[in-house]
ModelCIF file with pLDDT and N, C-alpha, C, O atoms, coordinates in Angstrom:
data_MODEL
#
_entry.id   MODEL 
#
_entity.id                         1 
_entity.type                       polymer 
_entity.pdbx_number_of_molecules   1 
#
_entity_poly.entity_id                      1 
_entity_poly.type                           'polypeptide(L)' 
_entity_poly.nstd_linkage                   no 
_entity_poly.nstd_monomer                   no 
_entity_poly.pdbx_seq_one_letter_code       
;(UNK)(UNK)(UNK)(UNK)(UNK)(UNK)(UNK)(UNK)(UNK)(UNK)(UNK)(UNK)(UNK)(UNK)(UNK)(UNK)
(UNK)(UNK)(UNK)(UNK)(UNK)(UNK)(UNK)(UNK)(UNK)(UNK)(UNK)(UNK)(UNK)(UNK)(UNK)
;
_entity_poly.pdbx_seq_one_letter_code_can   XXXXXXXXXXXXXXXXXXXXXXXXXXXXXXX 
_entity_poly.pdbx_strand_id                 A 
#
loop_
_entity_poly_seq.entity_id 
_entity_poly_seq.num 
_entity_poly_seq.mon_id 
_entity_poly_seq.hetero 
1 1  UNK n 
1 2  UNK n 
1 3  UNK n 
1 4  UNK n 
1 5  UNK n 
1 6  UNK n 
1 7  UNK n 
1 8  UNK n 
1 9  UNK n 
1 10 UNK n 
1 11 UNK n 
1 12 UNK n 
1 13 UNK n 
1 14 UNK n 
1 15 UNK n 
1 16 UNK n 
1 17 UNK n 
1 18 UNK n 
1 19 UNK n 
1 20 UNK n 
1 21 UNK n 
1 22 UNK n 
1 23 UNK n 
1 24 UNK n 
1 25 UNK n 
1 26 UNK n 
1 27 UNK n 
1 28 UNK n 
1 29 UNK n 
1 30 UNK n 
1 31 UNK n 
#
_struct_asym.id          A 
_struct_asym.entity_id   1 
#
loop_
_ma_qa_metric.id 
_ma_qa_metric.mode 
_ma_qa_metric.name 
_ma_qa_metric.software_group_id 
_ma_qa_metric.type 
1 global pLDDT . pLDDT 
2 local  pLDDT . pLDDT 
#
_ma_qa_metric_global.metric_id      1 
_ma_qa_metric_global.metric_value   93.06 
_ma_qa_metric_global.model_id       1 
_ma_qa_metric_global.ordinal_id     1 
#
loop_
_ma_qa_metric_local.label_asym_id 
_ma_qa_metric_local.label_comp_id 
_ma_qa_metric_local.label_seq_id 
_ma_qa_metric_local.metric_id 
_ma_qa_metric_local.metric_value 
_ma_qa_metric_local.model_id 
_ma_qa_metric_local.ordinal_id 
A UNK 1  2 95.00 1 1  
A UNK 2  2 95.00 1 2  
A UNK 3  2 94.00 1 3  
A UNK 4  2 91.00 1 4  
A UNK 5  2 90.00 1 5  
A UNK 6  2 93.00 1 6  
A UNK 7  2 95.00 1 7  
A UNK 8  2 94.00 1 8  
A UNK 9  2 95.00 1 9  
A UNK 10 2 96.00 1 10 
A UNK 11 2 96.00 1 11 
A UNK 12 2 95.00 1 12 
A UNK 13 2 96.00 1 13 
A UNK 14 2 96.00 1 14 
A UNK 15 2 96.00 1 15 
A UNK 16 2 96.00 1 16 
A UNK 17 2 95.00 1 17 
A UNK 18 2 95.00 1 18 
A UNK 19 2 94.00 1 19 
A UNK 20 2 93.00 1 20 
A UNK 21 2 93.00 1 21 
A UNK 22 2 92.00 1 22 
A UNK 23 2 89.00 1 23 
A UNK 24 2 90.00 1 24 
A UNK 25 2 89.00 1 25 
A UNK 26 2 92.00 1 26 
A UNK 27 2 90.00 1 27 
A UNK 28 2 90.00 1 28 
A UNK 29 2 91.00 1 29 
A UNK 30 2 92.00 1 30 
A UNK 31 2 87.00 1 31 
#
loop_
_atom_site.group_PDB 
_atom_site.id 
_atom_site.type_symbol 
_atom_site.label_atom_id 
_atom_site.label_alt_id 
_atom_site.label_comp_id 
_atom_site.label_asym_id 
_atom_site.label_entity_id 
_atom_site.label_seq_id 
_atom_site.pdbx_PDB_ins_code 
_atom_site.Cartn_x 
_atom_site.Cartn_y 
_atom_site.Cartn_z 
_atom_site.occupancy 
_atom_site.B_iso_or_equiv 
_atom_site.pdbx_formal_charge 
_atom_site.auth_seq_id 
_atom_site.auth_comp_id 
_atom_site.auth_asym_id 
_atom_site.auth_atom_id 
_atom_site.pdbx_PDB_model_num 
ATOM 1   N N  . UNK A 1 1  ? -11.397 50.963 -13.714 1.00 95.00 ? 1  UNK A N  1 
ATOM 2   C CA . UNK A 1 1  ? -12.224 52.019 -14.285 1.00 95.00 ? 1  UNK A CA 1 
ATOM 3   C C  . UNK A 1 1  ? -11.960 52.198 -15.778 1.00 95.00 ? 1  UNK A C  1 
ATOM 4   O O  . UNK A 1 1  ? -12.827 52.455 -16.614 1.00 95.00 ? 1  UNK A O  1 
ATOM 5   N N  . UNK A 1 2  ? -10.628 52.027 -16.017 1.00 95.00 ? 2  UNK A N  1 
ATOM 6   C CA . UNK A 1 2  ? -10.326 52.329 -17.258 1.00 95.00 ? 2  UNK A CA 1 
ATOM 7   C C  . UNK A 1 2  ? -10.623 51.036 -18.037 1.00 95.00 ? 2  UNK A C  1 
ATOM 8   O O  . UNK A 1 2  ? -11.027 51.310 -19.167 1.00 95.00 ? 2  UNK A O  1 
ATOM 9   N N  . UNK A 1 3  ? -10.540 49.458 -17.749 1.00 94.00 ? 3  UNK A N  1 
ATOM 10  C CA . UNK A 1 3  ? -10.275 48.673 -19.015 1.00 94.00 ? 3  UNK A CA 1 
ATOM 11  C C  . UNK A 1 3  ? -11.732 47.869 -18.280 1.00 94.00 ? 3  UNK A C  1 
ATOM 12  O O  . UNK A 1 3  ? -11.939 47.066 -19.190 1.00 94.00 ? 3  UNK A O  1 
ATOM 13  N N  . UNK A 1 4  ? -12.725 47.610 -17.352 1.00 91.00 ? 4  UNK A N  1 
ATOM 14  C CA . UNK A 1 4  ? -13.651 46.981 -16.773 1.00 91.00 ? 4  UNK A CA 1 
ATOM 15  C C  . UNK A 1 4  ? -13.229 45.510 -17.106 1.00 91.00 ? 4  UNK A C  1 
ATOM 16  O O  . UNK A 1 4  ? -12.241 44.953 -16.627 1.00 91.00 ? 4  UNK A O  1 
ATOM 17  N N  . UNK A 1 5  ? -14.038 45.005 -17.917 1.00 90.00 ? 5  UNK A N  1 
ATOM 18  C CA . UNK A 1 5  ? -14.104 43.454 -17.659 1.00 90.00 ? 5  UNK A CA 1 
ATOM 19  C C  . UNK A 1 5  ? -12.368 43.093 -17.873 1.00 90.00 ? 5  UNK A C  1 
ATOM 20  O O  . UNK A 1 5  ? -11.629 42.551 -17.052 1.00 90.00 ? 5  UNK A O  1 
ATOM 21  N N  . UNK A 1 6  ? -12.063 43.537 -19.101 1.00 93.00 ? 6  UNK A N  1 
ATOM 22  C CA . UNK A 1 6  ? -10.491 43.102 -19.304 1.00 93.00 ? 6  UNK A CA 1 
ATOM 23  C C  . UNK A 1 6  ? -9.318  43.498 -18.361 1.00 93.00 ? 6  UNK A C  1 
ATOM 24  O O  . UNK A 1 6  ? -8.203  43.676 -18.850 1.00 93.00 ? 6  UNK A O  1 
ATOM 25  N N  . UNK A 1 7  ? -9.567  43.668 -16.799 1.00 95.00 ? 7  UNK A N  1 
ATOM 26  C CA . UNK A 1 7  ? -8.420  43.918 -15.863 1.00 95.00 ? 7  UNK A CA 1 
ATOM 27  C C  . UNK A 1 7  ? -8.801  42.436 -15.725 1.00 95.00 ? 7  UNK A C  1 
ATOM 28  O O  . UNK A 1 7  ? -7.817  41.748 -15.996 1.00 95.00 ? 7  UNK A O  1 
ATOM 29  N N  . UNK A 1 8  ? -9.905  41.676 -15.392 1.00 94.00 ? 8  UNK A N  1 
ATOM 30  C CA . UNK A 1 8  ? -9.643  40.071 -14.612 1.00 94.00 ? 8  UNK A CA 1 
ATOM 31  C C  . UNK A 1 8  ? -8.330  39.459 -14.276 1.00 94.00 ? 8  UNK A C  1 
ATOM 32  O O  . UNK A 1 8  ? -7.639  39.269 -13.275 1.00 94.00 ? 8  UNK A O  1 
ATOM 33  N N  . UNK A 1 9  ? -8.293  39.247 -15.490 1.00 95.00 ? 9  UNK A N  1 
ATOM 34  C CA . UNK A 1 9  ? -6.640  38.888 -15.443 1.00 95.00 ? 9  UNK A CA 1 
ATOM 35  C C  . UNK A 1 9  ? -5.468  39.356 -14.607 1.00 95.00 ? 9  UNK A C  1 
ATOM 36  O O  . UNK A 1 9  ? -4.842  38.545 -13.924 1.00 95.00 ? 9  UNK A O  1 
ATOM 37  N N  . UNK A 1 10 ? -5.114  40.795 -14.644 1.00 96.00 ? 10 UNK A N  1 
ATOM 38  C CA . UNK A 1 10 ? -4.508  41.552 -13.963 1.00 96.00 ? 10 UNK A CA 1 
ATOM 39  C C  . UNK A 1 10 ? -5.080  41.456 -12.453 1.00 96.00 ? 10 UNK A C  1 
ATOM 40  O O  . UNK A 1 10 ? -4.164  41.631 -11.650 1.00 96.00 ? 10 UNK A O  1 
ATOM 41  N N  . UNK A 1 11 ? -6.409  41.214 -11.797 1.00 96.00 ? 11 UNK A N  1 
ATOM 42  C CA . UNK A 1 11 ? -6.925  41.427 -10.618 1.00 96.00 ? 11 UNK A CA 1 
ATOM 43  C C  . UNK A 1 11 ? -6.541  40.214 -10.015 1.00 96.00 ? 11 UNK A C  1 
ATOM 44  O O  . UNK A 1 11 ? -6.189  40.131 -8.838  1.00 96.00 ? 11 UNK A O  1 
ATOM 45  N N  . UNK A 1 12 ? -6.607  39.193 -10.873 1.00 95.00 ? 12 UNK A N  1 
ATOM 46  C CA . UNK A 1 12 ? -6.199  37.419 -10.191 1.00 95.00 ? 12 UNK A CA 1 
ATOM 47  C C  . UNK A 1 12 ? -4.816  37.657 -9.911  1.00 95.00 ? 12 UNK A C  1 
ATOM 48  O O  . UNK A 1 12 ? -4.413  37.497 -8.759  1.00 95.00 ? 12 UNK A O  1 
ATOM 49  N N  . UNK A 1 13 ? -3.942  38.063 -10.933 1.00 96.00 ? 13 UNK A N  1 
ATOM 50  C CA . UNK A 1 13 ? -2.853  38.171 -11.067 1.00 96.00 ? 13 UNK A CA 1 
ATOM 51  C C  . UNK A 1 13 ? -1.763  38.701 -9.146  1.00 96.00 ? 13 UNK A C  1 
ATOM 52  O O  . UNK A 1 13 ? -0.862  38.137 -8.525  1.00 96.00 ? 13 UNK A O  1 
ATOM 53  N N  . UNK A 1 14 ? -2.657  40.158 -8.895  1.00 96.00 ? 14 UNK A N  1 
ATOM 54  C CA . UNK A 1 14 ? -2.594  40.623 -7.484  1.00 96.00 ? 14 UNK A CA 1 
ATOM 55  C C  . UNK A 1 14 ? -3.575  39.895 -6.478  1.00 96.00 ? 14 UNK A C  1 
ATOM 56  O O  . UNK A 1 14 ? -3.786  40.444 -5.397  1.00 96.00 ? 14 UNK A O  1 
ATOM 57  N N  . UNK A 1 15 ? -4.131  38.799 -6.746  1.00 96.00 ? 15 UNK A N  1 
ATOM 58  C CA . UNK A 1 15 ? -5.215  38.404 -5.794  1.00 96.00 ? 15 UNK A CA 1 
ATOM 59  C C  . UNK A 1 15 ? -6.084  39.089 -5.109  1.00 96.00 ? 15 UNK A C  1 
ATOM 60  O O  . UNK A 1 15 ? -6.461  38.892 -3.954  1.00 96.00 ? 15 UNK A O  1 
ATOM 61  N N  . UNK A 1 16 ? -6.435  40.002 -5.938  1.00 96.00 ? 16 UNK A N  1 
ATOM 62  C CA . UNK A 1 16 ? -7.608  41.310 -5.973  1.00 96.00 ? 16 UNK A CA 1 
ATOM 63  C C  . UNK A 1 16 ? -8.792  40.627 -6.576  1.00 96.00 ? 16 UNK A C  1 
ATOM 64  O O  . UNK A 1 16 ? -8.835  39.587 -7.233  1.00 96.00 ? 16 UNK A O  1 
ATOM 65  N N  . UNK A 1 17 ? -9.903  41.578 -6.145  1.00 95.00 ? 17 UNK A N  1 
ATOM 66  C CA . UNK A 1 17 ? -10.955 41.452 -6.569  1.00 95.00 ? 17 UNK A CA 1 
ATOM 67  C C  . UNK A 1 17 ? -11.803 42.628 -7.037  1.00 95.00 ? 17 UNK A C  1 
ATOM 68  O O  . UNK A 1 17 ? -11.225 43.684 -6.780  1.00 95.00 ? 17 UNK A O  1 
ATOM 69  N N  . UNK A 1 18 ? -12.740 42.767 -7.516  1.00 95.00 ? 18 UNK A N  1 
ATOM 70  C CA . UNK A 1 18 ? -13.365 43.907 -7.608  1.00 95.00 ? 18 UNK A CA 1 
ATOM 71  C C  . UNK A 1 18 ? -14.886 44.329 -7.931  1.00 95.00 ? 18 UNK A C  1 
ATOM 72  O O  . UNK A 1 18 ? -15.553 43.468 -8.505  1.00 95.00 ? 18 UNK A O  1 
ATOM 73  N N  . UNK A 1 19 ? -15.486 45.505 -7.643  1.00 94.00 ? 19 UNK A N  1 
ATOM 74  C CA . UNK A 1 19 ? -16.947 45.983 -7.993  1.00 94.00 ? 19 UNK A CA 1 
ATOM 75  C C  . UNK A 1 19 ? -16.632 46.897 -8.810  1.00 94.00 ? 19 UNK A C  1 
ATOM 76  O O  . UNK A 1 19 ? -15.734 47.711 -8.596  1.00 94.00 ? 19 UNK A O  1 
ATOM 77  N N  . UNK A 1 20 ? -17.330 46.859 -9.819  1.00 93.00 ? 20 UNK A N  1 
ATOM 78  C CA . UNK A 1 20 ? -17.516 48.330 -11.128 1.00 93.00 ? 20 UNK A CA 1 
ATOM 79  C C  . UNK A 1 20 ? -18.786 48.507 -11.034 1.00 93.00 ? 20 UNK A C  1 
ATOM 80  O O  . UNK A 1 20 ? -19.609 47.647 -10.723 1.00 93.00 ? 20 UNK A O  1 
ATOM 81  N N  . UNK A 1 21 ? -19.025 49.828 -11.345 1.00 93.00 ? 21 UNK A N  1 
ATOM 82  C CA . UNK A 1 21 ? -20.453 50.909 -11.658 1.00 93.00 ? 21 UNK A CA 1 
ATOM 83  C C  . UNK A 1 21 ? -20.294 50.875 -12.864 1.00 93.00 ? 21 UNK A C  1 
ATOM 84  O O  . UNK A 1 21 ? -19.186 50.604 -13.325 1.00 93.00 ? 21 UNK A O  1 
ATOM 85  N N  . UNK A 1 22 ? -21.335 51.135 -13.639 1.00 92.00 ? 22 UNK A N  1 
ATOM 86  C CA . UNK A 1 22 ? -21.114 51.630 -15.040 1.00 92.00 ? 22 UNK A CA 1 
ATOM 87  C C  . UNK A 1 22 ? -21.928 53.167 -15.224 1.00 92.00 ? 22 UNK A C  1 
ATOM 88  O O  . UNK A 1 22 ? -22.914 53.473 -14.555 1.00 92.00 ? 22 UNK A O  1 
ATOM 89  N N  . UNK A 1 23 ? -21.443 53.846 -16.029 1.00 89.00 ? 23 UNK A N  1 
ATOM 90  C CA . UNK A 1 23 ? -22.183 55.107 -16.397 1.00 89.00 ? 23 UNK A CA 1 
ATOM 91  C C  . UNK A 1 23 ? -23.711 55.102 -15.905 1.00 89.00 ? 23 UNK A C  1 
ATOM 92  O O  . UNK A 1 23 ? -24.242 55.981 -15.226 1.00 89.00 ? 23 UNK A O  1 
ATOM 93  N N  . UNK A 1 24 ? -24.387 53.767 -16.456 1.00 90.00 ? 24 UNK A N  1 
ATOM 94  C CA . UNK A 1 24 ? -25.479 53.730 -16.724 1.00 90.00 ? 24 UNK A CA 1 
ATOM 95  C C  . UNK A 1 24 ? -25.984 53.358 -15.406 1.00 90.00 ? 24 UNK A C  1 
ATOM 96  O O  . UNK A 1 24 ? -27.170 53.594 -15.178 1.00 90.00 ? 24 UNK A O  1 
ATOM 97  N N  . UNK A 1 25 ? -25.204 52.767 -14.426 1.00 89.00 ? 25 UNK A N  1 
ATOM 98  C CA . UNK A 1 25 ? -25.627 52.287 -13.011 1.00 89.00 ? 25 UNK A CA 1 
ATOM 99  C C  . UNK A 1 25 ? -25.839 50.877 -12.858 1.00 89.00 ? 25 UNK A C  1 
ATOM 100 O O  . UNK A 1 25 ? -26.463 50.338 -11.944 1.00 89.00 ? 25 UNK A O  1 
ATOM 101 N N  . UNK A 1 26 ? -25.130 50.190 -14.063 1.00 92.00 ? 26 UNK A N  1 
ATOM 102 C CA . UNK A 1 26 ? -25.115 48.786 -13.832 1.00 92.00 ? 26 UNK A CA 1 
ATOM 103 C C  . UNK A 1 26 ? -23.974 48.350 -13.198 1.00 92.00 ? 26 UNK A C  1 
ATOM 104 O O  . UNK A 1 26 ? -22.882 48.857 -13.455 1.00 92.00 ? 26 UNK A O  1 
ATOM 105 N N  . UNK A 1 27 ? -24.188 46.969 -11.950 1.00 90.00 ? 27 UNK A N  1 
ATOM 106 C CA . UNK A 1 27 ? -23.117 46.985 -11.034 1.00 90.00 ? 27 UNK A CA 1 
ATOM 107 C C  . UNK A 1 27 ? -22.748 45.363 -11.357 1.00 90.00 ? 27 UNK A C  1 
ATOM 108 O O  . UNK A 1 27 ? -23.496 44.385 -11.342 1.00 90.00 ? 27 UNK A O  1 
ATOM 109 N N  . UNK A 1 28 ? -20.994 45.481 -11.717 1.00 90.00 ? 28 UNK A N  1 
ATOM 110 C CA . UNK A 1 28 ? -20.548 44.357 -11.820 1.00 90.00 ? 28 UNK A CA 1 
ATOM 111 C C  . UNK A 1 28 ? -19.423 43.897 -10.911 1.00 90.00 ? 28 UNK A C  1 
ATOM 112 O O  . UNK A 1 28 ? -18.570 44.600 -10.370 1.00 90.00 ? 28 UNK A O  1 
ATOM 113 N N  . UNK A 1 29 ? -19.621 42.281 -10.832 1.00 91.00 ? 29 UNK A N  1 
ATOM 114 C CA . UNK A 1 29 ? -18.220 42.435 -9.521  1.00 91.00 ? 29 UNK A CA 1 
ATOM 115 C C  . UNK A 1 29 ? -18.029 40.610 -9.914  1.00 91.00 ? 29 UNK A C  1 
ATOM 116 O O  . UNK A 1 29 ? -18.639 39.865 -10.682 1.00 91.00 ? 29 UNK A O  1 
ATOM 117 N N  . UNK A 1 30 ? -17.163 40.453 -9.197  1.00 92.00 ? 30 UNK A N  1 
ATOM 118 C CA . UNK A 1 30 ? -15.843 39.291 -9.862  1.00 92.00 ? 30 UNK A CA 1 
ATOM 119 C C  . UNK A 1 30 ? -16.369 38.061 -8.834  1.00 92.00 ? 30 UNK A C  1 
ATOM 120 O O  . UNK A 1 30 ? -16.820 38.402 -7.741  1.00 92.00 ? 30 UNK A O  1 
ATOM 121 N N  . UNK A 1 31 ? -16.346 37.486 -8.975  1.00 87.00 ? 31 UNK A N  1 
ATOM 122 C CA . UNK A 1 31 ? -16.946 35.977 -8.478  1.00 87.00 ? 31 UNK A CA 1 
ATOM 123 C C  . UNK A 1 31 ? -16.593 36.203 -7.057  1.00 87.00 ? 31 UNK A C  1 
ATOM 124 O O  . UNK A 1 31 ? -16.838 35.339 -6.216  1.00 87.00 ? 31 UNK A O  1 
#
């Protein structure tokens, strides 16, 4: 929530993945 695209790293890192909303209602999510 706090850093969006720039956690990637950190999310591979835990073998996480993830979906973000944006303010605006645009929806992003990780391969």
């Amino acid at each position: 929530l706090i850093s969006g695209e720039r956690a990637v790293g950190l999310l591979k890192g835990y073998a996480a993945s993830a979906l973000v909303v944006s303010a605006a209602g645009d929806v992003h999510i990780t391969p």
